[in-house]
PDB file of N, CA and C in Angstrom:
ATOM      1  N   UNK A   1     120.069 150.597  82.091  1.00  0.00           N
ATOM      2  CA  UNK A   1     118.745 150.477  82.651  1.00  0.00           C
ATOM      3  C   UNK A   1     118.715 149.342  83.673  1.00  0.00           C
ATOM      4  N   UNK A   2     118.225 149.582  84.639  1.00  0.00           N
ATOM      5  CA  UNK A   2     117.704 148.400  85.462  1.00  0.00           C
ATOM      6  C   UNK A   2     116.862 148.234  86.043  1.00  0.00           C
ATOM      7  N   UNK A   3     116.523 146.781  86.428  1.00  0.00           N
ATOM      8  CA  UNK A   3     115.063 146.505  86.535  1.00  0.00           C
ATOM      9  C   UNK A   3     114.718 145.661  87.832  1.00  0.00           C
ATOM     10  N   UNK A   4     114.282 146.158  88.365  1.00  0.00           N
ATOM     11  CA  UNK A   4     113.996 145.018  89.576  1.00  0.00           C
ATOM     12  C   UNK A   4     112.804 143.847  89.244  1.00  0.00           C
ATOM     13  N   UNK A   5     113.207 143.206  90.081  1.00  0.00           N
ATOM     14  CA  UNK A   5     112.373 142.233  89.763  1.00  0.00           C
ATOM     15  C   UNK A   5     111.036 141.690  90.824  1.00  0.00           C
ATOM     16  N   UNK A   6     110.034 142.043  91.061  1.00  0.00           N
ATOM     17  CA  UNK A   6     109.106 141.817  92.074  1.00  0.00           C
ATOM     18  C   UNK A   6     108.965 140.375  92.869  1.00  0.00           C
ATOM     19  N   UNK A   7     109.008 140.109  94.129  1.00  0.00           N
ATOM     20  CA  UNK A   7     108.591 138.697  94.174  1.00  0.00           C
ATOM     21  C   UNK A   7     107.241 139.014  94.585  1.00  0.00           C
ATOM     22  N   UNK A   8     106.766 137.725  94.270  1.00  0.00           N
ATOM     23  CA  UNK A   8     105.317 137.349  94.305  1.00  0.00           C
ATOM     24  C   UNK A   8     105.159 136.398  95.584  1.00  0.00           C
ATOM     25  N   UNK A   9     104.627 136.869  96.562  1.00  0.00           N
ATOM     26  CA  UNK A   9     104.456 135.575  97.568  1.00  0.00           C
ATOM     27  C   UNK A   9     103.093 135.013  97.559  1.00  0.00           C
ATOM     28  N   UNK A  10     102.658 133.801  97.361  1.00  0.00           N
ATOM     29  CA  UNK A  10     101.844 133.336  97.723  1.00  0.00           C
ATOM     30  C   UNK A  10     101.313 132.994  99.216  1.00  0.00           C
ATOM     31  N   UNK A  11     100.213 132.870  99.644  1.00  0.00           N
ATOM     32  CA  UNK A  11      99.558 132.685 101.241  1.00  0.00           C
ATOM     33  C   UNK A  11      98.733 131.233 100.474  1.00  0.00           C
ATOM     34  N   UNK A  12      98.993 129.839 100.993  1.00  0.00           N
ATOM     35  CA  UNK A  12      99.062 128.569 100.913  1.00  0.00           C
ATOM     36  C   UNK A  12      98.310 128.747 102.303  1.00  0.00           C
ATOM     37  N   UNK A  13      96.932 127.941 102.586  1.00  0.00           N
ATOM     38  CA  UNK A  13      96.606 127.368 103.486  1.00  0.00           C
ATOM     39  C   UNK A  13      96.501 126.486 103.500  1.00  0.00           C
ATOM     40  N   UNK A  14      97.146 125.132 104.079  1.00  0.00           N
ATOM     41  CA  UNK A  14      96.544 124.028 103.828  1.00  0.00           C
ATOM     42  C   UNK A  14      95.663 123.674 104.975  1.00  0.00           C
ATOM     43  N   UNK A  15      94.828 122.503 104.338  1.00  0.00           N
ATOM     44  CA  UNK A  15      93.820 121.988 105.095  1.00  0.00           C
ATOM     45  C   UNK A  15      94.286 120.714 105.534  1.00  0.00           C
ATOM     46  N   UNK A  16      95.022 120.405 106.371  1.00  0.00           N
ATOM     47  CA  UNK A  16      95.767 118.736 106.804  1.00  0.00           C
ATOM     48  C   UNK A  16      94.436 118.072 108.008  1.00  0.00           C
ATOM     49  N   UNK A  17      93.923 116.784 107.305  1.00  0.00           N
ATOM     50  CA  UNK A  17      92.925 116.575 108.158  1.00  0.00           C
ATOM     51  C   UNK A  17      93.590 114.841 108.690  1.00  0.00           C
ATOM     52  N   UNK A  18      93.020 114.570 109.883  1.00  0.00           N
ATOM     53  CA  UNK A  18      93.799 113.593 110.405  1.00  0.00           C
ATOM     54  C   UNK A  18      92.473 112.422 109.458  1.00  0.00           C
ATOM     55  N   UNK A  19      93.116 111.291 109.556  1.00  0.00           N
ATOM     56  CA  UNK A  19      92.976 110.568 108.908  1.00  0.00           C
ATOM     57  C   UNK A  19      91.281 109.715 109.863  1.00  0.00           C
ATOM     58  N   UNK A  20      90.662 108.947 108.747  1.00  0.00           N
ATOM     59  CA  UNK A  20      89.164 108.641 110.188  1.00  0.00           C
ATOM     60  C   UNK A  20      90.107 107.693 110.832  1.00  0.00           C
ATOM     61  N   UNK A  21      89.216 106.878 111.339  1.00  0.00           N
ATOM     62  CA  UNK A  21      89.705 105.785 112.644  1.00  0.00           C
ATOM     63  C   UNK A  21      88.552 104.820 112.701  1.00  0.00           C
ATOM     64  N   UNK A  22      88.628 103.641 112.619  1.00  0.00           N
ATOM     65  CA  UNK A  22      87.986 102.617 112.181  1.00  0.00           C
ATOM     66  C   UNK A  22      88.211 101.514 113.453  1.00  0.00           C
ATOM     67  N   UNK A  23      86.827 101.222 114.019  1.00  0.00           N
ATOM     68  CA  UNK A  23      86.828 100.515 115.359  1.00  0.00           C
ATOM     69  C   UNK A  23      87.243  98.976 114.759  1.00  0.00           C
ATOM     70  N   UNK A  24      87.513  97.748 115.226  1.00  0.00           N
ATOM     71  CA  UNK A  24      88.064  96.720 114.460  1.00  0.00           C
ATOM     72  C   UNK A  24      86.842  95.944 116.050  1.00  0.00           C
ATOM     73  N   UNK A  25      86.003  95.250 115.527  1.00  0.00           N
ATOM     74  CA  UNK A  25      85.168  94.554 116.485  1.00  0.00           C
ATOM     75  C   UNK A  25      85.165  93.217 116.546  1.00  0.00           C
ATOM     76  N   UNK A  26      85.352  92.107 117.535  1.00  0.00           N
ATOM     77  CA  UNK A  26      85.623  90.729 117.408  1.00  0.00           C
ATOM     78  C   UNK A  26      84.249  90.512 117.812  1.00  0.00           C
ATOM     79  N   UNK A  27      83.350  89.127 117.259  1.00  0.00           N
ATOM     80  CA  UNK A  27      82.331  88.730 117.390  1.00  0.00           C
ATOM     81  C   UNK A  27      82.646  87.761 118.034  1.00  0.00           C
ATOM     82  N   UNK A  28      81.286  87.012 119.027  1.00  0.00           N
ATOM     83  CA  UNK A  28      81.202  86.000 119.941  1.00  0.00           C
ATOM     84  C   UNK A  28      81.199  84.938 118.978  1.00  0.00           C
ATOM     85  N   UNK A  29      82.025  84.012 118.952  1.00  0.00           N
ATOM     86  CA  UNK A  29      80.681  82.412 118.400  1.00  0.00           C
ATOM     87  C   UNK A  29      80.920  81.305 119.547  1.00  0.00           C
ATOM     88  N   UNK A  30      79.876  80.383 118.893  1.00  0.00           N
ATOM     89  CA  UNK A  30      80.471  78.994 119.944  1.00  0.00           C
ATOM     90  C   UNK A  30      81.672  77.943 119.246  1.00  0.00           C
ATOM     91  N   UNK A  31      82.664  78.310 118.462  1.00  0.00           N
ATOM     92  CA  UNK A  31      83.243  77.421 117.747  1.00  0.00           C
ATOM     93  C   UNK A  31      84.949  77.851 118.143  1.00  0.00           C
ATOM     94  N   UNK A  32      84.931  79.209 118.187  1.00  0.00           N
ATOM     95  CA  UNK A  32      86.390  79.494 118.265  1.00  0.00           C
ATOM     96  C   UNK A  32      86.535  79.465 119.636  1.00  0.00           C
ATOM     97  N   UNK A  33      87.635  78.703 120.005  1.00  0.00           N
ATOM     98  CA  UNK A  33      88.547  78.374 121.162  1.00  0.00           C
ATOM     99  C   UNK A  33      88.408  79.882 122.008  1.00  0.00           C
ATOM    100  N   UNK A  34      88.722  80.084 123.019  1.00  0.00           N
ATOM    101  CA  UNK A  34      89.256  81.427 123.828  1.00  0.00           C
ATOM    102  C   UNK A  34      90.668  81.645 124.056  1.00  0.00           C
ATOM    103  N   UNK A  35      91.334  80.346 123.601  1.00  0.00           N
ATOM    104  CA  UNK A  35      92.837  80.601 123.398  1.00  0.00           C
ATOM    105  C   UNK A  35      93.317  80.782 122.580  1.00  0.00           C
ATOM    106  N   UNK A  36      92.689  80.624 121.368  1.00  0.00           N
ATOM    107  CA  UNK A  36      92.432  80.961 120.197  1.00  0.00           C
ATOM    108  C   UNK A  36      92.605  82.556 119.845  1.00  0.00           C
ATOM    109  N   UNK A  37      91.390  83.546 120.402  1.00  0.00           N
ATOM    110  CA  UNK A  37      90.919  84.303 120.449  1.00  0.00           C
ATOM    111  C   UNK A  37      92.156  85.377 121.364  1.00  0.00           C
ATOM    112  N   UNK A  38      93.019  84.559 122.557  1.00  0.00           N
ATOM    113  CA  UNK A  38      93.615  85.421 123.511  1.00  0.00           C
ATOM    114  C   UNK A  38      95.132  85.563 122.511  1.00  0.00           C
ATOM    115  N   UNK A  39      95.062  84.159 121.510  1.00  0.00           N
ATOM    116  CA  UNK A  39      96.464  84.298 120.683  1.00  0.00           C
ATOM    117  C   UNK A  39      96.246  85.554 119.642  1.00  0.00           C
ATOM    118  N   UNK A  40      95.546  85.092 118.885  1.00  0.00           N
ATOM    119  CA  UNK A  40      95.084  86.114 117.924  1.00  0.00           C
ATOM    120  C   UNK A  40      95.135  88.051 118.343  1.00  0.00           C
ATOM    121  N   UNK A  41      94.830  88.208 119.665  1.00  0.00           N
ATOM    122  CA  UNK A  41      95.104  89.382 120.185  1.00  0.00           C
ATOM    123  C   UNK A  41      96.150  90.039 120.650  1.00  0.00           C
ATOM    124  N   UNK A  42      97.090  88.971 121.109  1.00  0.00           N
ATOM    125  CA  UNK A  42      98.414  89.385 121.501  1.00  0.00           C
ATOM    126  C   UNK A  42      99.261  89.394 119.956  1.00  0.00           C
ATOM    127  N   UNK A  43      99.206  88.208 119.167  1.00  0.00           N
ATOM    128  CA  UNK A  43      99.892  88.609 118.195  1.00  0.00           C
ATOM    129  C   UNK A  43      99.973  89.641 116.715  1.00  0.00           C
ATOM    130  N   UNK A  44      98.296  89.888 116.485  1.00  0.00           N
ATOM    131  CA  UNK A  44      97.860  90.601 115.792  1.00  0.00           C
ATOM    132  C   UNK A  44      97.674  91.881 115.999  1.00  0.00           C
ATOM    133  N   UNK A  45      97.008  91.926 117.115  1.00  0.00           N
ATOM    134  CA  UNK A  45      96.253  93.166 117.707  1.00  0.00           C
ATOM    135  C   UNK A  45      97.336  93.706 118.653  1.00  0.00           C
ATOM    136  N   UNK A  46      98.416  93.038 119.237  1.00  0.00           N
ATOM    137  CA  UNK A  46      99.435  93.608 120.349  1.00  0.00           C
ATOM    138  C   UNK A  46      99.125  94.193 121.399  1.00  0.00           C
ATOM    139  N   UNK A  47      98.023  93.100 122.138  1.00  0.00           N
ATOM    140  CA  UNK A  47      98.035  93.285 123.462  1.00  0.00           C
ATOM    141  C   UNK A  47      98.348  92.328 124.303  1.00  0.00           C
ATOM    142  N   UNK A  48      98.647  92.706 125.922  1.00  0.00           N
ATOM    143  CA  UNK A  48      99.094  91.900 126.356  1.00  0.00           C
ATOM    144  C   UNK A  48      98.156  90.864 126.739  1.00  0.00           C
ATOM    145  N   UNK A  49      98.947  89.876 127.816  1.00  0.00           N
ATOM    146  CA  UNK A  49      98.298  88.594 127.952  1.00  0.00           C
ATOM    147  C   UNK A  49      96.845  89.040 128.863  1.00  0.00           C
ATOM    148  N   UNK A  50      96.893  89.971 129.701  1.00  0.00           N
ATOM    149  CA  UNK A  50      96.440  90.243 130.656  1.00  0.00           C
ATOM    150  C   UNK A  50      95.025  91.028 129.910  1.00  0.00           C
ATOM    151  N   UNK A  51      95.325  91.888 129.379  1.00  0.00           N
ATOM    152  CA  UNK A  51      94.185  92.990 127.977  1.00  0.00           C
ATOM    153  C   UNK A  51      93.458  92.227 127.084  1.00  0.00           C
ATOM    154  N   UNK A  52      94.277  90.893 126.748  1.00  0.00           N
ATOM    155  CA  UNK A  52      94.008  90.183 125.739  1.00  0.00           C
ATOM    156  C   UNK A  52      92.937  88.689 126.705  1.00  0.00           C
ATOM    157  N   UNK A  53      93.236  88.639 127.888  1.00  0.00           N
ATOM    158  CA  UNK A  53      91.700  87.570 128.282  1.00  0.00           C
ATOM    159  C   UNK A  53      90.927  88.548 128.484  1.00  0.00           C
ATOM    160  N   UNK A  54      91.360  90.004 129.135  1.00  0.00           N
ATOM    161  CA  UNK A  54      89.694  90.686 129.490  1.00  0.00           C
ATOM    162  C   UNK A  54      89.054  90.869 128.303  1.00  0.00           C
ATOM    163  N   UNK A  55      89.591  91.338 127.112  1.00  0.00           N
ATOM    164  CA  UNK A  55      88.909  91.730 125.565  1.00  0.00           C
ATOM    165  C   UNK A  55      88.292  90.022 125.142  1.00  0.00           C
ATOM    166  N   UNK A  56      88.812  89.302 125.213  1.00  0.00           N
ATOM    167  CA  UNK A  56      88.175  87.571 124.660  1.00  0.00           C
ATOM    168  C   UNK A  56      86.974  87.274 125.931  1.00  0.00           C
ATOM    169  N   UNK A  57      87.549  87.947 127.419  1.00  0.00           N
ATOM    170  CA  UNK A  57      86.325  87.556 127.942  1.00  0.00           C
ATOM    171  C   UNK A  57      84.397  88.428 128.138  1.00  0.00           C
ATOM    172  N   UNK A  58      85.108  89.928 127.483  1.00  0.00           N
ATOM    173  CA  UNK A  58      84.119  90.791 127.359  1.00  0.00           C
ATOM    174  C   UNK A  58      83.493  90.457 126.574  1.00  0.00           C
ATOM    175  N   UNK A  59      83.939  89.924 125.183  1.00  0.00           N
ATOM    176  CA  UNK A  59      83.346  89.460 123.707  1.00  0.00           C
ATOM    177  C   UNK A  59      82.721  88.537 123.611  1.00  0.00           C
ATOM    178  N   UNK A  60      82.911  87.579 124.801  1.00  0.00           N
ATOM    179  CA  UNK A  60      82.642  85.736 125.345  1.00  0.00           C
ATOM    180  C   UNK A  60      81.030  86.632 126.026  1.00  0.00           C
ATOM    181  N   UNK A  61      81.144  87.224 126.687  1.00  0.00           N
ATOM    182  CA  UNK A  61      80.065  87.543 127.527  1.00  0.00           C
ATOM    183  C   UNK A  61      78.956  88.440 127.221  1.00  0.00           C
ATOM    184  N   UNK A  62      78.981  89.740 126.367  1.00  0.00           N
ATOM    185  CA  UNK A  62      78.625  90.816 125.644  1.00  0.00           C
ATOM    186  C   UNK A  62      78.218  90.106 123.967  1.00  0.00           C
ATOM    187  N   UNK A  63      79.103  89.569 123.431  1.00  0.00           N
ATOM    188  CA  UNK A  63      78.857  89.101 122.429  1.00  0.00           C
ATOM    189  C   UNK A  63      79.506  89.541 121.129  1.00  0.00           C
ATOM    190  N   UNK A  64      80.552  90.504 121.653  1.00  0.00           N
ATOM    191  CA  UNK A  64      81.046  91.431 120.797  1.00  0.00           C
ATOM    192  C   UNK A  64      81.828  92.236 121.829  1.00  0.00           C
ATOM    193  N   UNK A  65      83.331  92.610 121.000  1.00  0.00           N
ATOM    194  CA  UNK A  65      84.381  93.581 122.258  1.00  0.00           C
ATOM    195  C   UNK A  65      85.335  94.486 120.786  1.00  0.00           C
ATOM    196  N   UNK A  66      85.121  95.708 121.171  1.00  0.00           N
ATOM    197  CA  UNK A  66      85.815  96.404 120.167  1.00  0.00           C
ATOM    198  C   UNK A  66      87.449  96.291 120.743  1.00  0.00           C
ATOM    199  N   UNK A  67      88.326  95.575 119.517  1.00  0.00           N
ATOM    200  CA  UNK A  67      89.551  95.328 119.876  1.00  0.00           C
ATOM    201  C   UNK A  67      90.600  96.220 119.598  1.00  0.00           C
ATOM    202  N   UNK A  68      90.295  96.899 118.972  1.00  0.00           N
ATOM    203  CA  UNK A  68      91.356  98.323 118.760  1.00  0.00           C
ATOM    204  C   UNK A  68      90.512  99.047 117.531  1.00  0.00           C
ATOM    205  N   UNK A  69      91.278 100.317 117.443  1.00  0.00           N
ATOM    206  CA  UNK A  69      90.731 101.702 116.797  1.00  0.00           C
ATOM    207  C   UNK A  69      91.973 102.047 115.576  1.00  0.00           C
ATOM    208  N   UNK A  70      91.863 102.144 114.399  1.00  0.00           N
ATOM    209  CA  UNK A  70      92.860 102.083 113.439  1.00  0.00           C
ATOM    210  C   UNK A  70      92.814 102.630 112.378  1.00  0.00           C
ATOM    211  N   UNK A  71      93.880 103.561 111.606  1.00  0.00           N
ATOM    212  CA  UNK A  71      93.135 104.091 110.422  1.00  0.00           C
ATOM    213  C   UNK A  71      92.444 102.839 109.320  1.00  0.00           C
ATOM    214  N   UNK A  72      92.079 103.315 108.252  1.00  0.00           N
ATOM    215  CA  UNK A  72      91.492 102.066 107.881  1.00  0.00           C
ATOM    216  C   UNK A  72      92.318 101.160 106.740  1.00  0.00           C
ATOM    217  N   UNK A  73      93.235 101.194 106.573  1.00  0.00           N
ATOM    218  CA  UNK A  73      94.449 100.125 105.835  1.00  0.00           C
ATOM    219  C   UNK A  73      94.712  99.171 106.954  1.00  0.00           C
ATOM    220  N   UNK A  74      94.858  99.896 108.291  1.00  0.00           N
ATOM    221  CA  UNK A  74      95.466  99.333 109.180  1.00  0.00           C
ATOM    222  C   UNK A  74      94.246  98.126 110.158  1.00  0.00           C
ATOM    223  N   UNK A  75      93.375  98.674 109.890  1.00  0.00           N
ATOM    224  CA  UNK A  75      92.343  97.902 110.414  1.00  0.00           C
ATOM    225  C   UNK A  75      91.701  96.374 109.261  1.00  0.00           C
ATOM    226  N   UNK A  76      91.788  96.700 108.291  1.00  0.00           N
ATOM    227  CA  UNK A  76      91.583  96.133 107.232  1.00  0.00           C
ATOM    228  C   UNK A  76      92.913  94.932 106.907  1.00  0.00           C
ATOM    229  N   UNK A  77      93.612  95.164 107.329  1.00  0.00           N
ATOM    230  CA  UNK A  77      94.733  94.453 107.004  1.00  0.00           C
ATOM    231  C   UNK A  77      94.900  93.270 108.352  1.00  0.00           C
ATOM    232  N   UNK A  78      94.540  93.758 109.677  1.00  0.00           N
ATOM    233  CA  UNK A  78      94.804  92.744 110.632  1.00  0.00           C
ATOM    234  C   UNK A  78      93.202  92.403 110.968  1.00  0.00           C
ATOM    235  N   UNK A  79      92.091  92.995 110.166  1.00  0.00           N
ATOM    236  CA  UNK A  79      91.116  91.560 110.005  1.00  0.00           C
ATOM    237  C   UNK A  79      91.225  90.437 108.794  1.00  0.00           C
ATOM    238  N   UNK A  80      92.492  91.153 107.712  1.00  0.00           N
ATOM    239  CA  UNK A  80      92.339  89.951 106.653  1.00  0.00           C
ATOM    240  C   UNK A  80      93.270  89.050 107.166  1.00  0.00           C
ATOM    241  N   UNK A  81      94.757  89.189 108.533  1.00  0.00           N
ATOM    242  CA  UNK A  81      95.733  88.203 108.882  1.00  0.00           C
ATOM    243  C   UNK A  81      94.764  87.582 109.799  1.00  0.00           C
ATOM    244  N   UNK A  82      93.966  87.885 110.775  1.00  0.00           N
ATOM    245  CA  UNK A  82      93.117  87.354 111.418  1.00  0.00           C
ATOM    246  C   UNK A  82      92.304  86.174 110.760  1.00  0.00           C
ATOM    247  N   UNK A  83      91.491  86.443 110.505  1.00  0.00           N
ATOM    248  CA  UNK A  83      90.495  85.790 109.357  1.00  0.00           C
ATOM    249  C   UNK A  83      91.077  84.566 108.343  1.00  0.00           C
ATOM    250  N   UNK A  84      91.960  85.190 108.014  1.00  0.00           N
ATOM    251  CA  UNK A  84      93.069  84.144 107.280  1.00  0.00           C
ATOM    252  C   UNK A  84      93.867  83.235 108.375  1.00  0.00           C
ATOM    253  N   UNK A  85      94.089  83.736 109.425  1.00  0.00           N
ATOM    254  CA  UNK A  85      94.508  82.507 110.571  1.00  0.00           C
ATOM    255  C   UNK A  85      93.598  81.709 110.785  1.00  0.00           C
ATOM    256  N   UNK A  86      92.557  82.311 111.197  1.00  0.00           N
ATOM    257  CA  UNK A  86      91.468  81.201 112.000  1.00  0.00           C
ATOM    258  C   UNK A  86      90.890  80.572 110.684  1.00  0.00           C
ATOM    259  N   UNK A  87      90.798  80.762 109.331  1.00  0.00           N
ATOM    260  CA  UNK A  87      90.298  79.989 108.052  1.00  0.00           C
ATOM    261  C   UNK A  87      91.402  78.465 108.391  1.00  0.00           C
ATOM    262  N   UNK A  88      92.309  78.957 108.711  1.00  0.00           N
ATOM    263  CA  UNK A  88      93.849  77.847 108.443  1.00  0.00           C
ATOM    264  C   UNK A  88      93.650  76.946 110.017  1.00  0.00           C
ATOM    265  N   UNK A  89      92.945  77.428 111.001  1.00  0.00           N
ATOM    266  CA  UNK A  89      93.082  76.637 112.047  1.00  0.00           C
ATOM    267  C   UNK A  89      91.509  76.266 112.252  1.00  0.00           C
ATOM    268  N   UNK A  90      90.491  76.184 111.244  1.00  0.00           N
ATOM    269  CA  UNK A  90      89.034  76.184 111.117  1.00  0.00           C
ATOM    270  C   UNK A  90      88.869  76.888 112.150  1.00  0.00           C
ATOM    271  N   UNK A  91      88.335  77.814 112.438  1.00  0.00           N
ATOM    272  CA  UNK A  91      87.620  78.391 113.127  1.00  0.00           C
ATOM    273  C   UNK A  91      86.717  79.674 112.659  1.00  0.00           C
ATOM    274  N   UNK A  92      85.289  79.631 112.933  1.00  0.00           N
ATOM    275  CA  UNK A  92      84.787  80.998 112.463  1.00  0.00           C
ATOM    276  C   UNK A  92      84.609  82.431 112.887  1.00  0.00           C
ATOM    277  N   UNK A  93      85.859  82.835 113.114  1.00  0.00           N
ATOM    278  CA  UNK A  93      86.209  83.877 114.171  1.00  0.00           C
ATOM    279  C   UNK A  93      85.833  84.837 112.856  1.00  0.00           C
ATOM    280  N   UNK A  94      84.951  85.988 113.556  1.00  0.00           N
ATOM    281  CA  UNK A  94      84.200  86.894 112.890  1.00  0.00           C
ATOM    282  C   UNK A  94      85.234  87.849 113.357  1.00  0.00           C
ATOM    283  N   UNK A  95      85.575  89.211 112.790  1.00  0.00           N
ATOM    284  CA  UNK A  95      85.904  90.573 112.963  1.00  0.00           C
ATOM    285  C   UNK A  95      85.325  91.435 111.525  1.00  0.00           C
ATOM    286  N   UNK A  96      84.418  92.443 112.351  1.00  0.00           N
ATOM    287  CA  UNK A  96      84.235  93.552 111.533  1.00  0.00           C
ATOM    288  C   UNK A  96      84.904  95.279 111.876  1.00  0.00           C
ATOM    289  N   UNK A  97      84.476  95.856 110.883  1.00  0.00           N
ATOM    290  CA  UNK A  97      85.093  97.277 111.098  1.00  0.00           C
ATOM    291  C   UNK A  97      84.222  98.338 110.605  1.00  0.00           C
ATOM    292  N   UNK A  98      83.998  99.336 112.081  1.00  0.00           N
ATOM    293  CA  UNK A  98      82.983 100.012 111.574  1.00  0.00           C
ATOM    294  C   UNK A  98      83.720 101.740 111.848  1.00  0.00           C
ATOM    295  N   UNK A  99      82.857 102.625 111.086  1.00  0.00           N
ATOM    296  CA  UNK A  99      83.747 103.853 111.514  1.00  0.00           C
ATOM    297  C   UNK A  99      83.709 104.723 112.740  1.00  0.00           C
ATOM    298  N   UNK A 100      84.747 105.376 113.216  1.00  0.00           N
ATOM    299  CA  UNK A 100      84.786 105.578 114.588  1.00  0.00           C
ATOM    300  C   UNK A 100      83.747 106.852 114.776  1.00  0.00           C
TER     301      UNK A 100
END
């Protein structure tokens, strides 16, 4: 006797959704330096010298400059190295994160 054996295929759709994106926003004050502010951007945020005075000088002037767009580990993580720098060099450099 023999027997075949049926395969069974399944139809799997997946639903792959891109991840949100979380604006990372630097606030104006009168306490933190602007060199301060131009370091903090090049080394954290990885922009250049040139990206990094127009973003410190938009934020100086506006009062606020959205500094990059990030999923949200990633945004969350370089406002806590941020924040934690300027705590260590007193300064009250604000960054929040809102969703994109």
């Amino acid at each position: 006797m023999m027997s075949v054996q049926g395969e069974i295929k399944e139809k799997t759709k997946i639903n792959i959704q891109e991840p949100k994106h979380y604006r990372v926003i630097m606030h104006n004050d009168d306490f933190t330096t602007m060199d301060f502010v131009v370091e903090i951007l090049i080394d954290i945020f990885h922009k250049d010298n040139a990206e990094a005075k127009r973003l410190m000088l938009l934020g100086h002037e506006s009062g606020k400059a959205i500094v990059g767009i990030y999923p949200y580990d990633i945004a969350v993580s370089k406002v806590q190295v941020s924040k934690e720098r300027a705590k260590q060099a007193g300064f009250p450099f604000r960054l929040t994160i809102e969703e994109e």
